[in-house]
Protein backbone atom coordinates (compact mmCIF):
# COMPACT_ATOMS: atom_id res chain seq x y z
CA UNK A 1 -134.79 -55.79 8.82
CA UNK A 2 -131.08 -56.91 9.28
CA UNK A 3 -130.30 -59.53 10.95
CA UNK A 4 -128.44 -58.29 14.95
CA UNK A 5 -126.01 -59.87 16.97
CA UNK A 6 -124.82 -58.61 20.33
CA UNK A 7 -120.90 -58.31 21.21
CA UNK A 8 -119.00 -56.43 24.33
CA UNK A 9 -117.04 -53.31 23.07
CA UNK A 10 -114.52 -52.12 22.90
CA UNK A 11 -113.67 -55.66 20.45
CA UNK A 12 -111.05 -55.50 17.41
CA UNK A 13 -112.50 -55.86 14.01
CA UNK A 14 -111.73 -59.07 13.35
CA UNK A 15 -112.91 -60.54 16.35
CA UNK A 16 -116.22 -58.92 15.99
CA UNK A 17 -116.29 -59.92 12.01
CA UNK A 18 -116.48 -63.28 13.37
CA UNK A 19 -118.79 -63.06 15.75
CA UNK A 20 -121.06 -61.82 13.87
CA UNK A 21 -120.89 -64.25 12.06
CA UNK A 22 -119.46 -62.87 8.37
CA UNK A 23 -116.43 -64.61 8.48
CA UNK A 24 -115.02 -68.12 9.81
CA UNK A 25 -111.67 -66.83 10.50
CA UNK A 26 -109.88 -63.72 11.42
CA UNK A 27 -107.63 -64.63 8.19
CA UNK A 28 -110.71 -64.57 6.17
CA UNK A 29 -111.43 -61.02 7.71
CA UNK A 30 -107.82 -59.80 6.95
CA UNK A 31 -108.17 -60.79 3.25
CA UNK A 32 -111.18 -59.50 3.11
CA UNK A 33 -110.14 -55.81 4.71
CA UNK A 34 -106.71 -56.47 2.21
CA UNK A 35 -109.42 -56.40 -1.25
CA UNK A 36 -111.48 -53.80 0.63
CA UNK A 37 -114.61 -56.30 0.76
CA UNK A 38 -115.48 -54.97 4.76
CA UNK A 39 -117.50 -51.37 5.68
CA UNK A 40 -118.05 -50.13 9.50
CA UNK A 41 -120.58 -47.99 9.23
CA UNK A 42 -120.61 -47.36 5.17
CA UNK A 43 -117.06 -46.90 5.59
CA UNK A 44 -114.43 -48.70 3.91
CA UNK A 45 -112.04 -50.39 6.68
CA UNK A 46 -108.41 -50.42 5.95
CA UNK A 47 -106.77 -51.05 9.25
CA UNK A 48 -107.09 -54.99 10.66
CA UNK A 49 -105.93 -53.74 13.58
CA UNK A 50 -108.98 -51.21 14.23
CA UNK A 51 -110.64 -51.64 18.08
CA UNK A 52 -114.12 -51.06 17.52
CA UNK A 53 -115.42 -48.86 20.53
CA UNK A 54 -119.20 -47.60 21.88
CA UNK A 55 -118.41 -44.02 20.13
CA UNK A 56 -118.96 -45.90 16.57
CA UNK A 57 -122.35 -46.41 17.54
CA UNK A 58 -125.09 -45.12 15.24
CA UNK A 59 -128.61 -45.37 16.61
CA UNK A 60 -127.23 -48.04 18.80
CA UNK A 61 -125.33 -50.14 17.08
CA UNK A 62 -122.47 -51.03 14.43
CA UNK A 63 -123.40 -51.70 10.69
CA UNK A 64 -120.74 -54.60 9.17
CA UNK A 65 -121.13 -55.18 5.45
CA UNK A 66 -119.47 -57.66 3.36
CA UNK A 67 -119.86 -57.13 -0.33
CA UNK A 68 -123.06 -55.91 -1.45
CA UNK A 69 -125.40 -58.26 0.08
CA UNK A 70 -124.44 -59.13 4.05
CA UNK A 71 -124.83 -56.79 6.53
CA UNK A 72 -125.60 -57.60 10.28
CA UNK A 73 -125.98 -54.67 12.84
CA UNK A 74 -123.86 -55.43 16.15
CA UNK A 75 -125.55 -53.96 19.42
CA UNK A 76 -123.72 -53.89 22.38
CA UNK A 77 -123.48 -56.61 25.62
């Protein structure tokens, strides 16, 4: 039941962040991987400069999560 949006990988992080639509900037997206607001997957990110790639896939697609309560699944183009 979460919401998807469809990118082209390989993307960087913050790109994708703001595609999907979590974020209205990429500086917004750095501050938020600075306080450790953004998961990949369940997984803490800690690099801005991450490339997210088709081998991240689970099931067939990318979970983001902000905080506690948005998460969006990102399939691929």
């Amino acid at each position: 039941g979460l919401p998807t949006v469809t990118a082209a990988l390989p993307d960087g992080i913050l790109n994708l962040v703001v595609t999907a639509g979590l974020a209205a900037s990429n500086s917004e997206v750095r501050k938020l991987i600075a306080n450790n607001g953004l998961k990949l997957n369940d997984a803490p990110v800690t690099d801005a400069k991450l490339v997210v790639t088709p081998d991240m896939l689970v099931d067939g697609a990318i979970k983001l999560s902000l905080g506690r309560k948005k998460h969006v699944l990102v399939k691929p183009a």
